[in-house]
Protein backbone atom coordinates (compact mmCIF):
# COMPACT_ATOMS: atom_id res chain seq x y z
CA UNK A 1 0.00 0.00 0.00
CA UNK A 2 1.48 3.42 -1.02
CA UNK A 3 0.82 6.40 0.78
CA UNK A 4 -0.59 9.07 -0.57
CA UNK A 5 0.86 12.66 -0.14
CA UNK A 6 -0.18 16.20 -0.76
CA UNK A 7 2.01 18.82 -3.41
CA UNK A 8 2.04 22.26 -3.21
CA UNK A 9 3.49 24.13 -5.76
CA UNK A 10 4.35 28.37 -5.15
CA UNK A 11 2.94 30.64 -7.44
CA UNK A 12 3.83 34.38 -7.15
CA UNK A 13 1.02 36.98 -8.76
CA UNK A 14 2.98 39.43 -7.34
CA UNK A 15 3.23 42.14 -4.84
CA UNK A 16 0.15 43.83 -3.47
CA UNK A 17 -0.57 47.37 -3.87
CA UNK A 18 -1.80 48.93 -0.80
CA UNK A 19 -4.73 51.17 -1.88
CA UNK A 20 -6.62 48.63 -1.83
CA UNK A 21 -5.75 48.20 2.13
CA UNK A 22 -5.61 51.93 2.31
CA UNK A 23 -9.15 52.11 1.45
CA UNK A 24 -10.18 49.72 4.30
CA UNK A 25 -8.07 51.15 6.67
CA UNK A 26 -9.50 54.61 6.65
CA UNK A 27 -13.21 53.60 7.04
CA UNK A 28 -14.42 56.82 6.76
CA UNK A 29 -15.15 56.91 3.25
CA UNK A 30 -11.88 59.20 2.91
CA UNK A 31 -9.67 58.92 -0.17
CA UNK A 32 -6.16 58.44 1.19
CA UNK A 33 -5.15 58.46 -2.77
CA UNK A 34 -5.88 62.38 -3.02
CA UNK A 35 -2.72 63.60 -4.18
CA UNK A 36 -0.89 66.00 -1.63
CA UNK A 37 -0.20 69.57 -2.55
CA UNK A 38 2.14 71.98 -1.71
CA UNK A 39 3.43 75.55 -3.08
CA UNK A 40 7.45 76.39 -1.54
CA UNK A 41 8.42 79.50 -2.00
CA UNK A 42 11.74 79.26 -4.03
CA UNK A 43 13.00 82.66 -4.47
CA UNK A 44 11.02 86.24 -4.56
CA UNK A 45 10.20 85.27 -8.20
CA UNK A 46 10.15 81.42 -8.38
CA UNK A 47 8.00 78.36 -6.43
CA UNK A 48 7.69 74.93 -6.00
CA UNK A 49 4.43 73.05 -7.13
CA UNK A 50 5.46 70.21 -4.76
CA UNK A 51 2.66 67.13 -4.93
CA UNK A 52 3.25 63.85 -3.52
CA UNK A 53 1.07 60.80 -5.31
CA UNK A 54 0.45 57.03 -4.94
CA UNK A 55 1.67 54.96 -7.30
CA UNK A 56 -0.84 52.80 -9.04
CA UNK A 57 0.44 49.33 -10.22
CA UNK A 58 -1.41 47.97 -13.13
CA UNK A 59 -5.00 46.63 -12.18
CA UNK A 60 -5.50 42.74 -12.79
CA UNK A 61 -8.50 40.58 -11.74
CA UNK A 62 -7.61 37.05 -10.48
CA UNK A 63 -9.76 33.85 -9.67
CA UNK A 64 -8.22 33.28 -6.09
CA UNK A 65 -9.23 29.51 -4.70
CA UNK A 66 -10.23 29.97 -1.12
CA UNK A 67 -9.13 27.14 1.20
CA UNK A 68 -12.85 25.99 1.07
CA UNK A 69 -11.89 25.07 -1.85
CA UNK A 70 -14.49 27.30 -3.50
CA UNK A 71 -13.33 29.94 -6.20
CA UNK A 72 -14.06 33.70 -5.90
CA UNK A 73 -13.95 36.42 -8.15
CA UNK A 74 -11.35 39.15 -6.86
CA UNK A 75 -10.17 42.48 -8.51
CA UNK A 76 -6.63 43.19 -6.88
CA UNK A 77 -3.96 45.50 -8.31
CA UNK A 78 -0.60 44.43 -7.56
CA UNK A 79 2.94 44.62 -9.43
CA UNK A 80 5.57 41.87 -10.05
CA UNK A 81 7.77 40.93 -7.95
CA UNK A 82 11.42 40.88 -9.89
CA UNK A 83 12.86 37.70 -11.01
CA UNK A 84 15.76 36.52 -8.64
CA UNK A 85 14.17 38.09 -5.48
CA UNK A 86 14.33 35.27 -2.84
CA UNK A 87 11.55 34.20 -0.69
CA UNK A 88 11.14 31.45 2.46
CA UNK A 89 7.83 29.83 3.14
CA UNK A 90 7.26 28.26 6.19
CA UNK A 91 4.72 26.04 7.17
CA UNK A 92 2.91 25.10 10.55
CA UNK A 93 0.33 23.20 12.01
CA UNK A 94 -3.40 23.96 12.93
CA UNK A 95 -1.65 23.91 16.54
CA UNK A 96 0.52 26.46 15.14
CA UNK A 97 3.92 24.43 15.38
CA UNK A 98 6.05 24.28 13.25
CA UNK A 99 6.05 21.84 10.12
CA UNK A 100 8.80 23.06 7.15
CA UNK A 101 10.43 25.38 5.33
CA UNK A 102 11.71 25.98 1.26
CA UNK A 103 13.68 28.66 -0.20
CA UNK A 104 12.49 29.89 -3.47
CA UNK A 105 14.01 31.95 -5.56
CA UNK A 106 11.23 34.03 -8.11
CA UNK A 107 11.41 32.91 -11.66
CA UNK A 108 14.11 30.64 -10.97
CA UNK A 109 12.67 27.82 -9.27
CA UNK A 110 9.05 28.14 -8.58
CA UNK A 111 8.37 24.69 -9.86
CA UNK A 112 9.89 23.21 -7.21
CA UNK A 113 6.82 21.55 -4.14
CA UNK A 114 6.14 21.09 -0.66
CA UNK A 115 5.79 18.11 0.62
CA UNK A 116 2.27 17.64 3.06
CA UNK A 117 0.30 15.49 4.70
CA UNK A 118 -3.32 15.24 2.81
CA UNK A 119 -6.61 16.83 4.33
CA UNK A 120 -4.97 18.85 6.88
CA UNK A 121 -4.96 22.58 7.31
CA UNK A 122 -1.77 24.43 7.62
CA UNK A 123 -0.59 28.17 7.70
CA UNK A 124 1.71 29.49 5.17
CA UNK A 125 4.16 32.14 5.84
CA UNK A 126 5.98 33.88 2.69
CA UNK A 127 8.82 36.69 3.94
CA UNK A 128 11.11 38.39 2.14
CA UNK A 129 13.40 40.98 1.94
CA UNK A 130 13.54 41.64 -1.80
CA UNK A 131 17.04 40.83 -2.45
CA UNK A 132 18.73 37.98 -4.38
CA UNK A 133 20.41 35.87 -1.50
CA UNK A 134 18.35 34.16 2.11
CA UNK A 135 20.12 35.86 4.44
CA UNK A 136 18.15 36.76 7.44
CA UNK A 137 15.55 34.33 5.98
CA UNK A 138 16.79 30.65 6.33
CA UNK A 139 16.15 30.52 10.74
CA UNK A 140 13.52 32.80 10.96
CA UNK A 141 10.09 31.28 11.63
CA UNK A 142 12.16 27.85 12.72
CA UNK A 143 9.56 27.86 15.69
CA UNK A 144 5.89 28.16 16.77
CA UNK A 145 3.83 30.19 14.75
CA UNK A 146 3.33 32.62 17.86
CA UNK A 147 6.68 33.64 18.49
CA UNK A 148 8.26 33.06 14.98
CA UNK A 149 9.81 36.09 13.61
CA UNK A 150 12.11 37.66 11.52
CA UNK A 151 14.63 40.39 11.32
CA UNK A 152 14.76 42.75 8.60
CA UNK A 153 15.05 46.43 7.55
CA UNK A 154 16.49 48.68 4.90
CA UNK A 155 19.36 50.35 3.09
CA UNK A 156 20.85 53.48 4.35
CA UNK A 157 23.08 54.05 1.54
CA UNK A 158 24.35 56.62 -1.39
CA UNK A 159 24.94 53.70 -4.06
CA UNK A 160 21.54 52.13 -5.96
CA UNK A 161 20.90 48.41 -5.93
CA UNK A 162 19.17 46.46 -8.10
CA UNK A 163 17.60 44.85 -4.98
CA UNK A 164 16.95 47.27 -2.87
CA UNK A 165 16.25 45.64 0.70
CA UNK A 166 12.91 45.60 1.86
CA UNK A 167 10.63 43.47 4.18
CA UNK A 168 7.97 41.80 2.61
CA UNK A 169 5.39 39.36 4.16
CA UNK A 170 2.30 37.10 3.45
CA UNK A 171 -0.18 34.54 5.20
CA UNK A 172 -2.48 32.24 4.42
CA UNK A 173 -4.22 29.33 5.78
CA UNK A 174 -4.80 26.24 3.34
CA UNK A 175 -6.21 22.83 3.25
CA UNK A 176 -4.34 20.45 1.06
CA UNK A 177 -5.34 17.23 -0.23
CA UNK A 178 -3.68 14.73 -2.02
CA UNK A 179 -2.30 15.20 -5.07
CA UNK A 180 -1.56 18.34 -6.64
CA UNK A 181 -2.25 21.83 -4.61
CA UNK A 182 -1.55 25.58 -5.43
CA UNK A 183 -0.85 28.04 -3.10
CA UNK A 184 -1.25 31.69 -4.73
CA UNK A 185 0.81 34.41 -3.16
CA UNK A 186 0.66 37.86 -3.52
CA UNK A 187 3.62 40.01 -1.09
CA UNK A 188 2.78 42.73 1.01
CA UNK A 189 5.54 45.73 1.69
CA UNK A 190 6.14 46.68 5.17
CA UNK A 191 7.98 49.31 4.03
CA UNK A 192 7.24 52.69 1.96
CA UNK A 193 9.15 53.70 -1.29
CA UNK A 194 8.78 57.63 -2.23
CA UNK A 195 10.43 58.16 -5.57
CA UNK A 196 11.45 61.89 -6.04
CA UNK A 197 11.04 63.70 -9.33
CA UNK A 198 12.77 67.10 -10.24
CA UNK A 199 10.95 68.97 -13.48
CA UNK A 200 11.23 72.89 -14.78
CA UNK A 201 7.63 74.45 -16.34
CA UNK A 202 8.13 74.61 -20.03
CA UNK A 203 8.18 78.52 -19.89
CA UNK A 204 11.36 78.55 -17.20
CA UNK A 205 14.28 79.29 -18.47
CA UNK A 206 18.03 77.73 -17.93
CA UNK A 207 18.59 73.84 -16.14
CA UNK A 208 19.32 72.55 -13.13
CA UNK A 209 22.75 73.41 -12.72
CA UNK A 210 24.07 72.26 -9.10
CA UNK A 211 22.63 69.75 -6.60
CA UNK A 212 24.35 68.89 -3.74
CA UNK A 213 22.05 66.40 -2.22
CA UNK A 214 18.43 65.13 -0.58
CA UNK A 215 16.80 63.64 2.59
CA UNK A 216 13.72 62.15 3.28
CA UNK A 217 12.28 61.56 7.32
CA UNK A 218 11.54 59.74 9.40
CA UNK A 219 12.89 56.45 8.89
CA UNK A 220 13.70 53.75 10.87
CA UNK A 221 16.60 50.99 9.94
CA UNK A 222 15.67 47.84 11.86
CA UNK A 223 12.10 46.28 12.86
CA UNK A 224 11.17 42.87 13.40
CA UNK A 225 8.50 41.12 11.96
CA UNK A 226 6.04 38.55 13.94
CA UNK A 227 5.26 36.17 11.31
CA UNK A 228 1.68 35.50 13.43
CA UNK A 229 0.22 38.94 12.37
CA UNK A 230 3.22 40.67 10.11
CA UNK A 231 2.73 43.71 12.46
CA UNK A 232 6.15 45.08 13.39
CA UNK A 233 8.43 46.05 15.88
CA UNK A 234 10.37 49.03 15.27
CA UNK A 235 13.98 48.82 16.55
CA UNK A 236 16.38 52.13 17.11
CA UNK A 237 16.39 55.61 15.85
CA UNK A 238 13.30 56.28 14.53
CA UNK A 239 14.17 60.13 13.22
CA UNK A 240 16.60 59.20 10.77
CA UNK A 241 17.06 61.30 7.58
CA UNK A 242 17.82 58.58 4.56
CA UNK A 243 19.58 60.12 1.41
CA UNK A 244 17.60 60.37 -2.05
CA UNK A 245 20.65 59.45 -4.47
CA UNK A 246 20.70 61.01 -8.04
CA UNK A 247 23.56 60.95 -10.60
CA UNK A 248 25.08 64.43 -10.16
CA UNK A 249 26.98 63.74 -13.33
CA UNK A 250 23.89 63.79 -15.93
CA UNK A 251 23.71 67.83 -14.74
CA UNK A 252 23.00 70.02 -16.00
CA UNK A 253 19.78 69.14 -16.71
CA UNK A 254 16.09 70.49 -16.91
CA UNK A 255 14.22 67.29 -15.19
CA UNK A 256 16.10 64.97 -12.31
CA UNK A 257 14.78 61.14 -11.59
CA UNK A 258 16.25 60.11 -8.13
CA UNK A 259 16.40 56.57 -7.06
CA UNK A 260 13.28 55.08 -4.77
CA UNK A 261 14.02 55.62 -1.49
CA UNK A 262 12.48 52.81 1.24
CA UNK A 263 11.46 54.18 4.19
CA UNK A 264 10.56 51.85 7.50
CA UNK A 265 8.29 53.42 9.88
CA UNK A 266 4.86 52.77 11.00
CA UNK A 267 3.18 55.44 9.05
CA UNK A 268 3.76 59.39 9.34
CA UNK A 269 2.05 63.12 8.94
CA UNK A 270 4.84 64.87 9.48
CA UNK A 271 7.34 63.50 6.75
CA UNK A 272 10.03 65.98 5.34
CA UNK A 273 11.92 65.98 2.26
CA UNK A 274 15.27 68.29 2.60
CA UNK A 275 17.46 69.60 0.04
CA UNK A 276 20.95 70.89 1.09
CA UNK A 277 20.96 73.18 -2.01
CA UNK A 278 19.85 73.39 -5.64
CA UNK A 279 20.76 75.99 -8.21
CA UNK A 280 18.52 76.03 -10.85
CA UNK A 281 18.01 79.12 -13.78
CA UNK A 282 21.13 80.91 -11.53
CA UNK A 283 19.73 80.61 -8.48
CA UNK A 284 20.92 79.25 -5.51
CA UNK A 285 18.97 77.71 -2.70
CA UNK A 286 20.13 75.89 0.77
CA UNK A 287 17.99 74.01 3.18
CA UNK A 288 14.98 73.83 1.22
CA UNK A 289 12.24 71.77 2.80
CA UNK A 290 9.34 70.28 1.90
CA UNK A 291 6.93 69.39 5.00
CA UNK A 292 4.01 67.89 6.03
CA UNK A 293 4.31 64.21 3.97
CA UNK A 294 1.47 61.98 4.55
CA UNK A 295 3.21 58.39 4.08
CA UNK A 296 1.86 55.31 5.37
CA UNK A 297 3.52 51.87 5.50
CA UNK A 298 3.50 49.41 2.14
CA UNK A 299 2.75 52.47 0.02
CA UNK A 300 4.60 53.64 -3.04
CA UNK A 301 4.69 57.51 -3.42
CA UNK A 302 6.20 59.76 -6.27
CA UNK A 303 7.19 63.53 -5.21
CA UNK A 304 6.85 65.43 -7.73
CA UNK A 305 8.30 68.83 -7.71
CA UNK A 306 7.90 71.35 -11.02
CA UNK A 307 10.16 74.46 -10.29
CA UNK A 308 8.45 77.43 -12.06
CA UNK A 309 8.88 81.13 -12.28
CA UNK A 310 6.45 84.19 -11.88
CA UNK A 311 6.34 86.46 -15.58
CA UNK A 312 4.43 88.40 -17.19
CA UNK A 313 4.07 88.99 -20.91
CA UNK A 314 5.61 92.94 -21.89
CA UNK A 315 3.94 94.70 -24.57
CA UNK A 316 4.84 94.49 -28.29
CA UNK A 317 3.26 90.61 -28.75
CA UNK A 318 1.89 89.73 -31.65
CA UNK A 319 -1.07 87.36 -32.67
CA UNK A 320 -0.51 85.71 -36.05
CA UNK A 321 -2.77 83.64 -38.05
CA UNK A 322 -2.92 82.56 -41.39
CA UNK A 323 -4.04 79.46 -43.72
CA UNK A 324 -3.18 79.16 -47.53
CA UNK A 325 -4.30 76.26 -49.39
CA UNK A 326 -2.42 74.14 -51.82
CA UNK A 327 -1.74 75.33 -55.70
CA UNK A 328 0.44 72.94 -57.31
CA UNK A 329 3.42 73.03 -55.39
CA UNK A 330 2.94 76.48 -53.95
CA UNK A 331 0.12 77.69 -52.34
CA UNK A 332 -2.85 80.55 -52.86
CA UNK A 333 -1.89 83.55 -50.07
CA UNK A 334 -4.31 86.52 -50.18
CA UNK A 335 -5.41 85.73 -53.47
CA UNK A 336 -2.67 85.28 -55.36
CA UNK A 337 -0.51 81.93 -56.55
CA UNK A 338 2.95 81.68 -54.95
CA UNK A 339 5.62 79.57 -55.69
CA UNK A 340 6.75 76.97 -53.39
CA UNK A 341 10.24 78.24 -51.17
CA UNK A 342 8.08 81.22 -50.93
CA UNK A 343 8.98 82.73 -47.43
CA UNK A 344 5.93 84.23 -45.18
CA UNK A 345 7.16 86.34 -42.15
CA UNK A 346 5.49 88.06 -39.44
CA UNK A 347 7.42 90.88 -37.14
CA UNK A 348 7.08 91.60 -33.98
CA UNK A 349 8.52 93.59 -30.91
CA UNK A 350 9.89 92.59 -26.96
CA UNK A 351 11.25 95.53 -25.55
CA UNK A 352 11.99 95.30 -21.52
CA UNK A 353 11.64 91.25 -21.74
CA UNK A 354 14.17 90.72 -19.44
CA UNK A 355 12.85 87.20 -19.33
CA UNK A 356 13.01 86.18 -23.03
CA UNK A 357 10.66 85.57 -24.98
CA UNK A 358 7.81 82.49 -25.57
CA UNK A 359 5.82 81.62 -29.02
CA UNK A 360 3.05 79.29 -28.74
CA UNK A 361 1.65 77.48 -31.79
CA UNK A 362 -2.20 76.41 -32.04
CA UNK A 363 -1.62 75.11 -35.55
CA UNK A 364 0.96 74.47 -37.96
CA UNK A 365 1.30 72.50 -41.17
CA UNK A 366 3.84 71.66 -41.18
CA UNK A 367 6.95 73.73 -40.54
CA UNK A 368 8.69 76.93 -39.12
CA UNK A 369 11.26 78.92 -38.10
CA UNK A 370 12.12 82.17 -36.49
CA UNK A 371 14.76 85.17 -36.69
CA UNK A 372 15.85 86.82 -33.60
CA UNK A 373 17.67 90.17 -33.69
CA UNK A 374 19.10 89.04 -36.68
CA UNK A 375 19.55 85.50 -35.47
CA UNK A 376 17.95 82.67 -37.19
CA UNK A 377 16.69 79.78 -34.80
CA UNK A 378 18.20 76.87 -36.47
CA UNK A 379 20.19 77.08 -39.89
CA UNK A 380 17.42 74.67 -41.38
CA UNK A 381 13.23 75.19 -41.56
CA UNK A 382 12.13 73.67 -38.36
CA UNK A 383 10.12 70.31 -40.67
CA UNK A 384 7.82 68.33 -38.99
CA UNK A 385 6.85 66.19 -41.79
CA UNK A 386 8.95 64.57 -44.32
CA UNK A 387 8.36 65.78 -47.88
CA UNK A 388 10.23 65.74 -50.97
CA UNK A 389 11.86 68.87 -50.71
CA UNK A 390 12.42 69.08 -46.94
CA UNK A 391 13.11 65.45 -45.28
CA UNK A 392 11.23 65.95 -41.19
CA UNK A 393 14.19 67.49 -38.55
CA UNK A 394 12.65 67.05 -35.73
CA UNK A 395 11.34 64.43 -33.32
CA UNK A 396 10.69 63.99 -29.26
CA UNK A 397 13.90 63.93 -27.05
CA UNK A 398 12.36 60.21 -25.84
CA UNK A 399 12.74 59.34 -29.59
CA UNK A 400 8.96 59.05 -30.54
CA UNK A 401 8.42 61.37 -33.74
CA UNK A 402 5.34 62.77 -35.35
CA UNK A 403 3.05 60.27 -37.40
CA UNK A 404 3.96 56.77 -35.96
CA UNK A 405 3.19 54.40 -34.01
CA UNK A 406 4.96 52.89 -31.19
CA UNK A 407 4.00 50.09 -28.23
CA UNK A 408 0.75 50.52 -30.27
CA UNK A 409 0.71 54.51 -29.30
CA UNK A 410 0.05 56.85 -31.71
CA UNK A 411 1.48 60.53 -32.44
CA UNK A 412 -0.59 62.14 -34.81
CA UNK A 413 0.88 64.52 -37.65
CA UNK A 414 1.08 67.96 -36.31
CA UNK A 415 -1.24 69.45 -39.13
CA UNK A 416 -3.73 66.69 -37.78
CA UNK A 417 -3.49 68.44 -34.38
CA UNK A 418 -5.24 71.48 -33.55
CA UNK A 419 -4.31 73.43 -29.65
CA UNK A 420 -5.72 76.16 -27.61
CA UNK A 421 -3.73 79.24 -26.60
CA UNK A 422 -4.14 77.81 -22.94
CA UNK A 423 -2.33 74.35 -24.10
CA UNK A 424 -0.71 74.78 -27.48
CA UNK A 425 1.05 72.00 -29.84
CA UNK A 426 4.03 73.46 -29.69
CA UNK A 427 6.32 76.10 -27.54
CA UNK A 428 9.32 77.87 -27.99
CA UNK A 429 11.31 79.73 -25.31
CA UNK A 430 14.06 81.84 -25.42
CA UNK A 431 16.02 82.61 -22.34
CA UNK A 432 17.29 85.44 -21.25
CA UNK A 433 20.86 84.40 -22.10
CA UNK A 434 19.48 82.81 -25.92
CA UNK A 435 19.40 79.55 -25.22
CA UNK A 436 16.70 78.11 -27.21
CA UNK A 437 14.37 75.10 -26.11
CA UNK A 438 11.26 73.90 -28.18
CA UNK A 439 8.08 71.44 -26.52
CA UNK A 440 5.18 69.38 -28.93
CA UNK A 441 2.02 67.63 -27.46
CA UNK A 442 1.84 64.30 -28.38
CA UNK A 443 -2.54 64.82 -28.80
CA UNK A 444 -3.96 67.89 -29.12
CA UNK A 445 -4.48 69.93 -26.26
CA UNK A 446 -1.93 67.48 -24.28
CA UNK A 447 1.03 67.70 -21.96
CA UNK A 448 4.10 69.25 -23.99
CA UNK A 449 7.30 66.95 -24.13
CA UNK A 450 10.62 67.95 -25.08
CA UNK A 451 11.46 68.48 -29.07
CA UNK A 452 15.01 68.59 -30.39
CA UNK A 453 16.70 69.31 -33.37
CA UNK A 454 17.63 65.83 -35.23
CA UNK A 455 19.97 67.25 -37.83
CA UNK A 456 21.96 70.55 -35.84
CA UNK A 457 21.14 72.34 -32.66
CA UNK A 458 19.42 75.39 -32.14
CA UNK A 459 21.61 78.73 -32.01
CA UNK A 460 22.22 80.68 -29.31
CA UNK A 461 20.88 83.72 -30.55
CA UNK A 462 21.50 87.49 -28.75
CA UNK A 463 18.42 88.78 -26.55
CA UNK A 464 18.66 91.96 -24.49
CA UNK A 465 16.93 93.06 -21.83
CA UNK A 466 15.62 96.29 -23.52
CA UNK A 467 14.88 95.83 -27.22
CA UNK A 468 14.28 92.78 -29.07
CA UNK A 469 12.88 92.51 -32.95
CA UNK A 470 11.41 88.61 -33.91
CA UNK A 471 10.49 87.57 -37.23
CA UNK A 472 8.66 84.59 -37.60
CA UNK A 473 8.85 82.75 -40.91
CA UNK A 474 7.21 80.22 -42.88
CA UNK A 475 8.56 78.49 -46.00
CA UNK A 476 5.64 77.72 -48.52
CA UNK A 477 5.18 74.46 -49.56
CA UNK A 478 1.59 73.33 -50.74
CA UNK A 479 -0.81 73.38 -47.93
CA UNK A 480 0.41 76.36 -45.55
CA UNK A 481 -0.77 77.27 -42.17
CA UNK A 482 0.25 78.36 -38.74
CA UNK A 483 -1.89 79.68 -35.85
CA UNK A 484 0.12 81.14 -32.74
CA UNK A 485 1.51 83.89 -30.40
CA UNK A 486 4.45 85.14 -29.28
CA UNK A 487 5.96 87.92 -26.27
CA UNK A 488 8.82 88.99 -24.87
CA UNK A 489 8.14 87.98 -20.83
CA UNK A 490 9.77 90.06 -17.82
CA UNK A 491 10.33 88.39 -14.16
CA UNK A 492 8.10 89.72 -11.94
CA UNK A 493 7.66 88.75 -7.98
CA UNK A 494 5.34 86.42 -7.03
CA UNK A 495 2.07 86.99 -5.46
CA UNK A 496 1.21 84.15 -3.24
């Protein structure tokens, strides 16, 4: 007579995402999702839109088999867990003692079973600290389930890891019969990750230039985890101020993405993220702070802060507006045939734009360029579409380009898009020092993404303070159109 035993076979979905627990937890009906806002003064003339987010993981529904054995319809959102990251499960009793233990690592060997015996119930413990080895992992719950625990915490370190260590925890209670079993796992973070995100507003001028470094508290190092509950003991300091790393090298630089930073604590109002100094568009700050952080524990946050700067447009802007249609080659402007190479122009004035200058375009098909004091903005017409004549010169600074398709996303042709003079297609600014930087939407009316030049650069062209004379141009060819506005703008202080 053979006995018969019971498999169970590990099968990550993933880590949970805590909004779903969030939700539950506040039982008030409150959003805890709401992004948080801030404004930081940054100089007399500049702020900080400072917000700090969730991070939503991609929504999946799964068919999660109860240990009733019945099967339940469940909509969780959760994210991956990363291949290599190891993981122990333990196993107990109903009596709570304990039964066994495997080491798995995630995409590796997740075939590999546990060994049971049939129609009993056990609990199943799954820790982890999200890095590629066991250690801390191997003795921890090698006890009874009610004083099991494990020993964990995070990174307090200047260098970014691929594995950035974490504590990570699951349990579940299962009957098993014989023959083949599953046991589904989805993670849980014990800790918080806030990933912080440095952009300028499209109409601020200059980069980032200098950045010394960042902080984010409080933050424990240690806890301990009961493996009964995953609630947490918190060991040490609990005020520490952790580092938010970023290359320093890739400045200067107009956005900054700093490595997630893990924070251990068991949940805060009062969070602060410190930076040491900054100069951005020539200015210098130290000991900027950014209060009041709502963070709670599992969550993933990204703090966003958009440095911007308080203008106002000077007189001597100009509106312009026109739309030829195709003859031939050329095109039909006021009434009359004109070749194609046929240049249209537009002048305008920015005296006292101390600022530079910004042109917004509504609608253009298909191509530009501009003349500053004498200056033109790029040797070539700025081409958004490839023609005959005049191959396309431009695309995104991510690579995407006008009229494809990528990962099934689609950027229409810029004469198929059509803006507002609140969100325009395209933007040009001009510092106050020349330097020339150009934005497109992607859809009309949309966010504006960085353009450059594929073929050159822009000039630096020569902008004063007191005077300034800009001719916009237009190079016929068929179909012409362009729908915009342009001023000089002067810093001004800010008002709230």
């Amino acid at each position: 007579m053979t006995s018969e035993k019971a498999s169970v076979r590990i099968q990550v979905l993933g880590v949970e995402n805590p909004e779903l627990t969030t939700k539950k937890a506040s039982g008030k009906g409150h959003n805890m999702s709401e992004p948080q806002k801030q404004v930081i003064p940054f100089t007399k003339s500049s702020f900080i839109e400072a917000t700090l987010t969730d991070e939503f993981p991609v929504a999946s529904t799964n068919q999660l088999r109860a240990s009733s054995g019945t099967r339940a319809a469940v909509t969780e959102e959760r994210t991956p867990l990363a291949a290599g990251v190891c993981y122990m499960i333990y196993v107990y009793d109903s009596n709570g003692a304990f039964v066994t233990s495997k080491g798995f690592k995630n995409l590796v060997d997740n075939t590999a079973e546990i060994s049971l015996v049939p129609d009993q119930t056990y609990t199943f413990v799954a820790i982890s600290r999200n890095i590629n080895n066991y250690i801390g992992l191997e003795a921890a719950g090698n006890s009874s389930l009610s004083t099991a625990v494990f020993e964990g915490g995070i990174e307090n370190s200047t260098t970014p890891s691929a594995f950035p260590m974490s504590m990570m925890y699951f349990k579940k209670n299962l009957t098993v019969h014989a023959g083949d079993n599953q046991l589904d796992v989805v993670l849980k973070h014990l800790t918080s990750q806030v990933t912080v995100n440095y952009t300028m507003a499209t109409d601020m001028t200059g980069n980032i230039e200098n950045f010394a470094y960042g902080t984010i508290s409080p933050s424990y190092l240690n806890a301990t985890c009961n493996l009964s509950d995953g609630t947490l003991t918190y060991n040490g300091n609990g005020n520490l101020a952790l580092p938010v790393v970023y290359n320093t090298s890739l400045l200067p630089a107009r956005t900054l993405a700093f490595s997630p930073r893990l924070l251990l604590n068991p949940g805060t109002s009062t969070g602060v993220y410190t930076i040491s100094s900054i100069t951005i568009d020539g200015e210098t700050k130290n000991g900027l702070t950014i209060p009041n952080l709502s963070i709670i524990p599992g969550q993933r946050y990204n703090l966003n802060l958009n440095f911007k700067t308080c203008t106002q447009p000077v007189t001597g802007g100009a509106n312009l507006s026109w739309a030829y249609p195709a003859s031939g080659t050329g095109a039909v402007v006021d009434g009359a045939t004109v070749p194609a190479g046929t240049v249209l122009e537009q002048n305008l004035t920015a005296p006292g734009a101390d600022y530079g200058f910004v042109f917004d375009i509504q609608r253009l098909d298909n191509s530009f360029n501009m003349v500053v004091n004498g200056i033109q903005l790029a040797t070539q017409e700025i081409q958004f579409e490839n023609i005959g004549v005049a191959p396309k010169n431009v695309q995104f600074v991510d690579g995407s380009n006008y009229g494809e398709t990528v990962n099934g996303v689609t950027v229409p042709q810029i004469f198929n898009m059509l803006g507002t003079a609140t969100n325009p297609i395209l933007r040009v600014v001009i510092s106050r020092t020349g330097e020339v930087t150009m934005y497109g939407s992607k859809s009309a009316g949309g966010e504006l993404f960085p353009l450059k030049l594929t073929q050159g650069s822009f000039n630096t062209v020569p902008w004063s303070a007191t005077s300034n004379a800009v001719k916009i141009t237009q190079i016929v060819q068929g179909a012409t159109s362009m729908v915009g506005s342009g001023s000089g703008r002067k810093k001004i202080a800010c008002t709230s």
